[in-house]
PDB file of N, CA and C in Angstrom:
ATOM      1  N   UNK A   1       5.950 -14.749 -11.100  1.00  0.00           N
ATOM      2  CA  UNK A   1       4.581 -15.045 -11.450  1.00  0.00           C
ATOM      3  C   UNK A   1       3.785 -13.749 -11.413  1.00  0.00           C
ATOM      4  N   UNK A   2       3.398 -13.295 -12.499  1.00  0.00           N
ATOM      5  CA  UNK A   2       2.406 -12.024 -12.623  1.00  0.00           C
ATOM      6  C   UNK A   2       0.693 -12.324 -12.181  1.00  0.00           C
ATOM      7  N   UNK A   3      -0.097 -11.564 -11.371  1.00  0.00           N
ATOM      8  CA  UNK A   3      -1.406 -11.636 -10.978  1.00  0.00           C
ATOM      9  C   UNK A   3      -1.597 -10.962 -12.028  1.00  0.00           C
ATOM     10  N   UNK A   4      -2.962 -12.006 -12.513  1.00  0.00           N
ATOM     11  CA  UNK A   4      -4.477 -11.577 -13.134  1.00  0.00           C
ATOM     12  C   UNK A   4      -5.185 -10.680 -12.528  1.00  0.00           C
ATOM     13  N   UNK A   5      -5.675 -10.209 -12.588  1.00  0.00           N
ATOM     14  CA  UNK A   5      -7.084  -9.707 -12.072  1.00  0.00           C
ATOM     15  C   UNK A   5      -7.976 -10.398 -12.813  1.00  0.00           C
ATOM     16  N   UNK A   6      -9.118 -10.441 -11.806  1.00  0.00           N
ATOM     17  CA  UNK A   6     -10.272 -11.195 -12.351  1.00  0.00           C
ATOM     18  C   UNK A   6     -11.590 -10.128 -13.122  1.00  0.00           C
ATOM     19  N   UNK A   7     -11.566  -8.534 -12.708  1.00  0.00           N
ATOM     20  CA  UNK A   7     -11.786  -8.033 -13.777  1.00  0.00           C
ATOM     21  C   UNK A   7     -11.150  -7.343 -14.331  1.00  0.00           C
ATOM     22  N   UNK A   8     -10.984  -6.698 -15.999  1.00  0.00           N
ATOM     23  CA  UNK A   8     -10.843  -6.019 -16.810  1.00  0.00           C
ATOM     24  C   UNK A   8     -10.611  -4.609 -16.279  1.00  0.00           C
ATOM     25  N   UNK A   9     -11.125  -4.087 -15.368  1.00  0.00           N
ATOM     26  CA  UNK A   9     -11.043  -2.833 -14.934  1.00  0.00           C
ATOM     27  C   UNK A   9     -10.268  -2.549 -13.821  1.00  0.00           C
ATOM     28  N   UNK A  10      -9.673  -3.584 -13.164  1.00  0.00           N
ATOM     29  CA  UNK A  10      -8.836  -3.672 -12.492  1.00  0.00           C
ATOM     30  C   UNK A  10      -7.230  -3.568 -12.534  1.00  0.00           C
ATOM     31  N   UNK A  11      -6.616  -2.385 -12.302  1.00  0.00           N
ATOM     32  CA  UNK A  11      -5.520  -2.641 -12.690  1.00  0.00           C
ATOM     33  C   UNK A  11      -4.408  -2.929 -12.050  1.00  0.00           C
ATOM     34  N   UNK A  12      -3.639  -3.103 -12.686  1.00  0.00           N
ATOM     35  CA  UNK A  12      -2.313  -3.949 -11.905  1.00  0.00           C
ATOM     36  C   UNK A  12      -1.303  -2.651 -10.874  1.00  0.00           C
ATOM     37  N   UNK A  13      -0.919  -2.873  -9.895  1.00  0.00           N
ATOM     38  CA  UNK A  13      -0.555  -2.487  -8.763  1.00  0.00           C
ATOM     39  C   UNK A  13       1.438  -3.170  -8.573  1.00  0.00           C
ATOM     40  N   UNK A  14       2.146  -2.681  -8.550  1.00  0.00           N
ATOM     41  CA  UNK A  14       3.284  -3.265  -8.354  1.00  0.00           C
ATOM     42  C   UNK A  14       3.434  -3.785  -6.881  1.00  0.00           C
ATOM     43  N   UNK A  15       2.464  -3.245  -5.858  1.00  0.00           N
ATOM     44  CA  UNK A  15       2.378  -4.063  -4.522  1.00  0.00           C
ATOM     45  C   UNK A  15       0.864  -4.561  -4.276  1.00  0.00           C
ATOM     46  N   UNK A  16       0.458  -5.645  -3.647  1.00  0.00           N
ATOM     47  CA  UNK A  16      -0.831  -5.681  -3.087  1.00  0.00           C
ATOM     48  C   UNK A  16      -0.692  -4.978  -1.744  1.00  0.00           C
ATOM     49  N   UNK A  17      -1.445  -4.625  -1.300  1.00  0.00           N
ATOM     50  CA  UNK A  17      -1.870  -4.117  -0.219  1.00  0.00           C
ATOM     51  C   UNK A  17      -1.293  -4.641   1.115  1.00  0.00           C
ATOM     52  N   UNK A  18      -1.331  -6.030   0.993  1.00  0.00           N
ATOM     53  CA  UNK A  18      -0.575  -6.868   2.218  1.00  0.00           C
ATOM     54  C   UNK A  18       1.180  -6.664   2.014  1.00  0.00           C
ATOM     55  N   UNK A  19       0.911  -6.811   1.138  1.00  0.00           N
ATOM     56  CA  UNK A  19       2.955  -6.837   0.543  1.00  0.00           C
ATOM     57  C   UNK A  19       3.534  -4.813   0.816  1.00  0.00           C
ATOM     58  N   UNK A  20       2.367  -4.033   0.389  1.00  0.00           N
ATOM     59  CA  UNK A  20       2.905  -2.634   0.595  1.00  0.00           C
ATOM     60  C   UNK A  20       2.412  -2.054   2.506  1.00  0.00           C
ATOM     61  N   UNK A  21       1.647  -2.853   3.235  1.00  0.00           N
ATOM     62  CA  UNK A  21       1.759  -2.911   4.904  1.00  0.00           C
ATOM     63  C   UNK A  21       3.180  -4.170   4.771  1.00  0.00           C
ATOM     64  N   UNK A  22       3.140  -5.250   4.811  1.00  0.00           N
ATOM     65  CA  UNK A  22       4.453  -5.958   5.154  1.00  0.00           C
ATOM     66  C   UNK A  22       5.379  -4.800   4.974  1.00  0.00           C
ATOM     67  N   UNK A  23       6.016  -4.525   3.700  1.00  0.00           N
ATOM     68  CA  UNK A  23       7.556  -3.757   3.276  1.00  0.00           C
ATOM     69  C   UNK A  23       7.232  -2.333   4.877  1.00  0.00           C
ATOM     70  N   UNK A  24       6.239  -1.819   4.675  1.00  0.00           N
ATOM     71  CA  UNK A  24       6.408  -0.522   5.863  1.00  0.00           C
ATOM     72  C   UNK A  24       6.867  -1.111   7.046  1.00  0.00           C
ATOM     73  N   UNK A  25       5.868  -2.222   7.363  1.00  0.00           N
ATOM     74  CA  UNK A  25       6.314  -2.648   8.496  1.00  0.00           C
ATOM     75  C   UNK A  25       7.654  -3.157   8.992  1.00  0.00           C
ATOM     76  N   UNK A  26       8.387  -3.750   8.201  1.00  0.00           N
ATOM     77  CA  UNK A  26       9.927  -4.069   8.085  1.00  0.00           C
ATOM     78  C   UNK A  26      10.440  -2.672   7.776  1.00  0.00           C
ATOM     79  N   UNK A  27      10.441  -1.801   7.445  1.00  0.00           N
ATOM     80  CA  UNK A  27      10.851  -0.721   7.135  1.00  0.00           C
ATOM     81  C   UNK A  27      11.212   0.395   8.516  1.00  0.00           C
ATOM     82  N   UNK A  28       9.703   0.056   9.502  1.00  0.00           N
ATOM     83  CA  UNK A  28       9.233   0.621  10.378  1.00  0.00           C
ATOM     84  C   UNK A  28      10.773   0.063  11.597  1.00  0.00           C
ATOM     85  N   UNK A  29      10.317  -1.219  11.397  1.00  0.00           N
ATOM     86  CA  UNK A  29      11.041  -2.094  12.593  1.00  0.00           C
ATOM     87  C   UNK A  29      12.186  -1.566  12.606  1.00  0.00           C
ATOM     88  N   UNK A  30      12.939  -1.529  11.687  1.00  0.00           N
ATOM     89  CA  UNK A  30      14.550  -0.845  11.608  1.00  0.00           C
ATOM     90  C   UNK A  30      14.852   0.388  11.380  1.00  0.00           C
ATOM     91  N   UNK A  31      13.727   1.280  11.650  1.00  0.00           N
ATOM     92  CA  UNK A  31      14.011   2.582  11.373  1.00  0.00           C
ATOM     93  C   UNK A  31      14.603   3.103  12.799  1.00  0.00           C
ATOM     94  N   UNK A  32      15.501   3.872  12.749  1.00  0.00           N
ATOM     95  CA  UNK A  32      16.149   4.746  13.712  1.00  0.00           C
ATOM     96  C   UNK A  32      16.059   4.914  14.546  1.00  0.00           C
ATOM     97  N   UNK A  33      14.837   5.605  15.153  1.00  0.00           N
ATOM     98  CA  UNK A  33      13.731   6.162  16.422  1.00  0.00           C
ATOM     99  C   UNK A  33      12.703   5.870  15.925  1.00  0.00           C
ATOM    100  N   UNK A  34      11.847   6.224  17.366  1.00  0.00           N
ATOM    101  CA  UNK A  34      10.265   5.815  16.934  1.00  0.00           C
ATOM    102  C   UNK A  34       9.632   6.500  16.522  1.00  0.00           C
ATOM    103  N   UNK A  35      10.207   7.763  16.172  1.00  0.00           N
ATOM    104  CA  UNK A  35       9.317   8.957  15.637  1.00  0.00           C
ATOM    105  C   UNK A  35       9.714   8.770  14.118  1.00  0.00           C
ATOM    106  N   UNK A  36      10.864   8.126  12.861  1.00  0.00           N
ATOM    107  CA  UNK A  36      10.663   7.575  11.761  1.00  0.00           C
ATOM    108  C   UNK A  36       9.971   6.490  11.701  1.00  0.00           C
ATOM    109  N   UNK A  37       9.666   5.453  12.668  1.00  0.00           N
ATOM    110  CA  UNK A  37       8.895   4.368  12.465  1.00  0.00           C
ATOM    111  C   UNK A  37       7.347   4.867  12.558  1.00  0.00           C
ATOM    112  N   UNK A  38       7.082   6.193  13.375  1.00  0.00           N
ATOM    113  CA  UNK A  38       6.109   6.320  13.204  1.00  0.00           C
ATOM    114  C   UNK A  38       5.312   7.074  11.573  1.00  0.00           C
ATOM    115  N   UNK A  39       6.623   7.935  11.466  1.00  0.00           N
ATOM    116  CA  UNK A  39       6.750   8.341   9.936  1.00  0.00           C
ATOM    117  C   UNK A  39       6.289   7.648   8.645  1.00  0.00           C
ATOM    118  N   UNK A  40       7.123   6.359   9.025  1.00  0.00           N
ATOM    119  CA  UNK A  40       6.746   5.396   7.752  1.00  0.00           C
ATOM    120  C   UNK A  40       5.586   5.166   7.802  1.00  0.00           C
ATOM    121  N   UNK A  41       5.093   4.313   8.998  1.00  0.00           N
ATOM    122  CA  UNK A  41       3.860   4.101   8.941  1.00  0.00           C
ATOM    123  C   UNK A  41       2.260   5.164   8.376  1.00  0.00           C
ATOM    124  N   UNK A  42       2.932   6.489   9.428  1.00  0.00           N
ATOM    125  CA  UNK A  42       1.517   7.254   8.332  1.00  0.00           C
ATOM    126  C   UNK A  42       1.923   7.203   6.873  1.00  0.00           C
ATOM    127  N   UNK A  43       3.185   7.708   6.202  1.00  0.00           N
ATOM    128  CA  UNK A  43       3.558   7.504   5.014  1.00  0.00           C
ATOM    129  C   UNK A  43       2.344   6.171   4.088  1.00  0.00           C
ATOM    130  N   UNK A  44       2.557   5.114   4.591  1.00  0.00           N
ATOM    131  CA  UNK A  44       1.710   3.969   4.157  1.00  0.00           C
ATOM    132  C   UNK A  44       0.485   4.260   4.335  1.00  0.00           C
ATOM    133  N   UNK A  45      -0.107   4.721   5.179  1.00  0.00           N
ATOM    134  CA  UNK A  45      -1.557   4.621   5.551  1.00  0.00           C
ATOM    135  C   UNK A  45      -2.471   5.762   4.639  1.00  0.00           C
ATOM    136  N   UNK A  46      -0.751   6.536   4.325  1.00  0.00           N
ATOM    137  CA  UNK A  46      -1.995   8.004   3.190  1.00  0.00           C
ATOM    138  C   UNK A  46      -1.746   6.766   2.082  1.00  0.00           C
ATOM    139  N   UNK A  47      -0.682   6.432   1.574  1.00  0.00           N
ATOM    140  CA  UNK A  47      -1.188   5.564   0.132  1.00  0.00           C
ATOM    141  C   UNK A  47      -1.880   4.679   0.132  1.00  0.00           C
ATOM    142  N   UNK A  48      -1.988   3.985   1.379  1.00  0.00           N
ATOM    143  CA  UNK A  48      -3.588   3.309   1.135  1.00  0.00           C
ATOM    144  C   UNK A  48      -4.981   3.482   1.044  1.00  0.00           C
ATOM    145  N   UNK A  49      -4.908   4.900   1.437  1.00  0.00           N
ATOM    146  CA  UNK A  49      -6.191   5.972   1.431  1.00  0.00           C
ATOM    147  C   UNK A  49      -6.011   6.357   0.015  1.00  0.00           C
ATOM    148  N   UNK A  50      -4.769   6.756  -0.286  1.00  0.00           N
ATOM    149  CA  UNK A  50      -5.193   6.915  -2.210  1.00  0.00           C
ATOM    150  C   UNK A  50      -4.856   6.060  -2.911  1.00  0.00           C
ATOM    151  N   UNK A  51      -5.211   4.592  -2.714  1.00  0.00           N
ATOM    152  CA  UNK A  51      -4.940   3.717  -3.815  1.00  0.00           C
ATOM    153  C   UNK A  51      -6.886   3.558  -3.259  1.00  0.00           C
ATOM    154  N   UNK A  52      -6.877   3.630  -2.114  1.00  0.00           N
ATOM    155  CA  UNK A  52      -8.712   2.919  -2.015  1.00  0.00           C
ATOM    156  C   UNK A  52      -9.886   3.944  -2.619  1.00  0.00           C
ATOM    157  N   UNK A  53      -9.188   4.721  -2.530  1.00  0.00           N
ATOM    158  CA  UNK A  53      -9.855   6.220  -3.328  1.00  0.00           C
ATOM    159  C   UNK A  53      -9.878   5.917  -4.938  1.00  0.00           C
ATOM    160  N   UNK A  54      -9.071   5.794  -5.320  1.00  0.00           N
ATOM    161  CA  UNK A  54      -8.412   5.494  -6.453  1.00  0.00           C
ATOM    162  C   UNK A  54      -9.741   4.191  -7.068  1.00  0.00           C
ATOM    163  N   UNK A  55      -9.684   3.267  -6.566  1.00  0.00           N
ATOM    164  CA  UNK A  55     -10.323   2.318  -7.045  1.00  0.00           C
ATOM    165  C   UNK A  55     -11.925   2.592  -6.498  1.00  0.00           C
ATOM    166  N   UNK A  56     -12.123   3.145  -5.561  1.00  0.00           N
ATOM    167  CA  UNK A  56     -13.598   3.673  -5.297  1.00  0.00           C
ATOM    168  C   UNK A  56     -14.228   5.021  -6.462  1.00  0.00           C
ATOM    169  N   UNK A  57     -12.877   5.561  -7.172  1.00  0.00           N
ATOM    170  CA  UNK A  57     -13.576   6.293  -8.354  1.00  0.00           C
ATOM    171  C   UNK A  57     -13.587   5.640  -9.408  1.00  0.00           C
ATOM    172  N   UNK A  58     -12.872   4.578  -9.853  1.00  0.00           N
ATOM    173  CA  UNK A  58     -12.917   3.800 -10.662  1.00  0.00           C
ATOM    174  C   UNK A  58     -14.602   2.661 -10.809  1.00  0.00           C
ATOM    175  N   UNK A  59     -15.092   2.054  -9.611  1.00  0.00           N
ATOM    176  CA  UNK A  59     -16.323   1.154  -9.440  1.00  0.00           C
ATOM    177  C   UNK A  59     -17.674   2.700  -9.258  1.00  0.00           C
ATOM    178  N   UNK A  60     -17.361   3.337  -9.195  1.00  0.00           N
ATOM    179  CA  UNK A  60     -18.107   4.127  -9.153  1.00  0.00           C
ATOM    180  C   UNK A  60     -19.493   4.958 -10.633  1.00  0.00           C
TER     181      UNK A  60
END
């Protein structure tokens, strides 16, 4: 099932936001040591800083 967006200027994302924290977090859980789990996690947290960036230059 493919998501709409409800506007036009919105574009499509191959993860939502909940689904790209879920995958890290499973990612996290089985990673090696805690210093790759901690890895992944910043890993995720910069692409959510540039996907929110991303769409804050876009409404802008």
């Amino acid at each position: 099932m493919s998501r709409i967006s409800a506007r036009s200027e919105q574009t499509q994302s191959p993860f939502t936001y909940t689904e790209l924290i879920n995958h890290a977090l499973s990612e996290a859980a089985l990673a090696p040591t805690v210093f790759d789990a901690l890895d992944i996690c910043g890993a995720v947290m910069v692409q959510l800083v540039e996907l929110c960036r991303q769409a804050e230059v876009r409404y802008v």
